[in-house]
Protein backbone atom coordinates (compact mmCIF):
# COMPACT_ATOMS: atom_id res chain seq x y z
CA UNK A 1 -70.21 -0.55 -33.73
CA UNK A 2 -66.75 -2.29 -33.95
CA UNK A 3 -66.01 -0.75 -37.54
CA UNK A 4 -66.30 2.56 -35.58
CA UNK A 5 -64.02 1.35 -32.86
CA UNK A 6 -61.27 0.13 -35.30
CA UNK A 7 -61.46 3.34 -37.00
CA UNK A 8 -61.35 5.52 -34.05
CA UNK A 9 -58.21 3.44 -33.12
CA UNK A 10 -56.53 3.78 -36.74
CA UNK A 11 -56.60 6.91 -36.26
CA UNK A 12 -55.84 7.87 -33.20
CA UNK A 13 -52.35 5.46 -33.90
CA UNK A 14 -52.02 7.63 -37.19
CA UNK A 15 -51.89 11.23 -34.93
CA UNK A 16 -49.63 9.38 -32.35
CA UNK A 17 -47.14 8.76 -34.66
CA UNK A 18 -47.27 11.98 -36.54
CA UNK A 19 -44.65 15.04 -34.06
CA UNK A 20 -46.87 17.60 -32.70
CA UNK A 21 -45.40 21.06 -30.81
CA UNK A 22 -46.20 21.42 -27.17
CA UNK A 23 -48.96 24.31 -26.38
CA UNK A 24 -45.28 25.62 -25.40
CA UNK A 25 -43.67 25.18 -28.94
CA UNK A 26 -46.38 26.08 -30.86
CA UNK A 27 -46.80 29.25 -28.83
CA UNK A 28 -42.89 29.64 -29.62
CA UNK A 29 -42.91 29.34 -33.16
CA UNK A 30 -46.02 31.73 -33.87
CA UNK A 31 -43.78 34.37 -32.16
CA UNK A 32 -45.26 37.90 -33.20
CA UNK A 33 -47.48 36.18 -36.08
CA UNK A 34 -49.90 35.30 -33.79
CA UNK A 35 -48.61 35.66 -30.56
CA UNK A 36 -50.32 33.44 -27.64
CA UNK A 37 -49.55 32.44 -24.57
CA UNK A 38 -49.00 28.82 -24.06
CA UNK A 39 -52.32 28.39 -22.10
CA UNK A 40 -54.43 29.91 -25.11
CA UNK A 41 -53.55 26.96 -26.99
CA UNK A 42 -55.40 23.99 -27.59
CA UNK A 43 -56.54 20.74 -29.64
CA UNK A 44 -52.91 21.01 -31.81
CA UNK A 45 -52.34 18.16 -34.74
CA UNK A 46 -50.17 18.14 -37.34
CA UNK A 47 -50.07 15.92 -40.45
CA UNK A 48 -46.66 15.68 -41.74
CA UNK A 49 -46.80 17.06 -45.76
CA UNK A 50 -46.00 14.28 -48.59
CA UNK A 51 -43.55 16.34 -50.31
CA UNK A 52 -41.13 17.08 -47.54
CA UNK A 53 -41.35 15.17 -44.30
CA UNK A 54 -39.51 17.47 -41.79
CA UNK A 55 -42.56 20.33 -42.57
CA UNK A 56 -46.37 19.71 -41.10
CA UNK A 57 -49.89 20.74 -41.72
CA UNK A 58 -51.05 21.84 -38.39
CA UNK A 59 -53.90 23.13 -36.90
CA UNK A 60 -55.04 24.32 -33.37
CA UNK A 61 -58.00 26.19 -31.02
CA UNK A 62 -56.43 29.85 -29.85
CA UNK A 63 -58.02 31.46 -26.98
CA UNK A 64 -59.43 34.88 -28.43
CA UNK A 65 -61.23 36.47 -25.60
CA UNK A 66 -63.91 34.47 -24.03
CA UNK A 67 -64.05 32.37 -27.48
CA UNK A 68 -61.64 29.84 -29.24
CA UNK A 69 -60.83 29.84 -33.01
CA UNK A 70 -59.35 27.69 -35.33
CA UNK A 71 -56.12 28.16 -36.84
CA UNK A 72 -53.80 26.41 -39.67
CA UNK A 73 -50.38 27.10 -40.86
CA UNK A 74 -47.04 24.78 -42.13
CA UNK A 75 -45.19 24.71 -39.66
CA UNK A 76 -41.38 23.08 -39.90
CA UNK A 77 -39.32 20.84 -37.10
CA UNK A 78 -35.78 21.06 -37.51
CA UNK A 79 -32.97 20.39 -34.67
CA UNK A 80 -33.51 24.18 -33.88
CA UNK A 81 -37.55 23.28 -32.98
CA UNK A 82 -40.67 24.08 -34.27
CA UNK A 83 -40.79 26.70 -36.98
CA UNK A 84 -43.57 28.84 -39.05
CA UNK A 85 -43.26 28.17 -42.91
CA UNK A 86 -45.70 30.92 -43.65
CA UNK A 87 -48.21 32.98 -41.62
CA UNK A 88 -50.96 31.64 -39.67
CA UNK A 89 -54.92 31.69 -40.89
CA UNK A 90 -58.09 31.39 -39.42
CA UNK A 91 -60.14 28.08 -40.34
CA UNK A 92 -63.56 28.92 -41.17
């Protein structure tokens, strides 16, 4: 039981430090991609990329009706904000 406590820990210190876009960013940056209002978006994390550390991984829940989906795309954060690096999918 304390293995899984030190690992839940780890990583919850490991998304802390990683930048993640506000419900308000993210809805920003999708922009006519995958437009949503900032209140359709939920359970956002990023995981910065190894080969360039101002672009991200990230992934969120978007409200689609009465159900939520999962989503992925790169995303970039520059001194302009939060940008799309390519279009966004739907995780299966």
């Amino acid at each position: 039981m304390k293995r899984a406590a030190l690992v839940l820990v780890l990583l919850t210190g490991a998304c802390a430090a990683s930048p993640t876009p506000t419900r308000d960013d993210l809805a920003h940056a999708l922009g006519g991609r995958a437009p949503a209002a900032p209140t359709d978006l939920t359970h956002i994390a990023c995981q910065p990329l190894a080969a360039d550390p101002s672009e991200y991984a990230c992934r969120w829940r978007q409200r689609d009706g009465r159900q939520w989906q999962g989503w992925q795309s790169y995303l970039a954060l520059s001194g302009e904000g939060w940008q799309l690096i390519d279009s966004p999918t739907r995780r299966p």
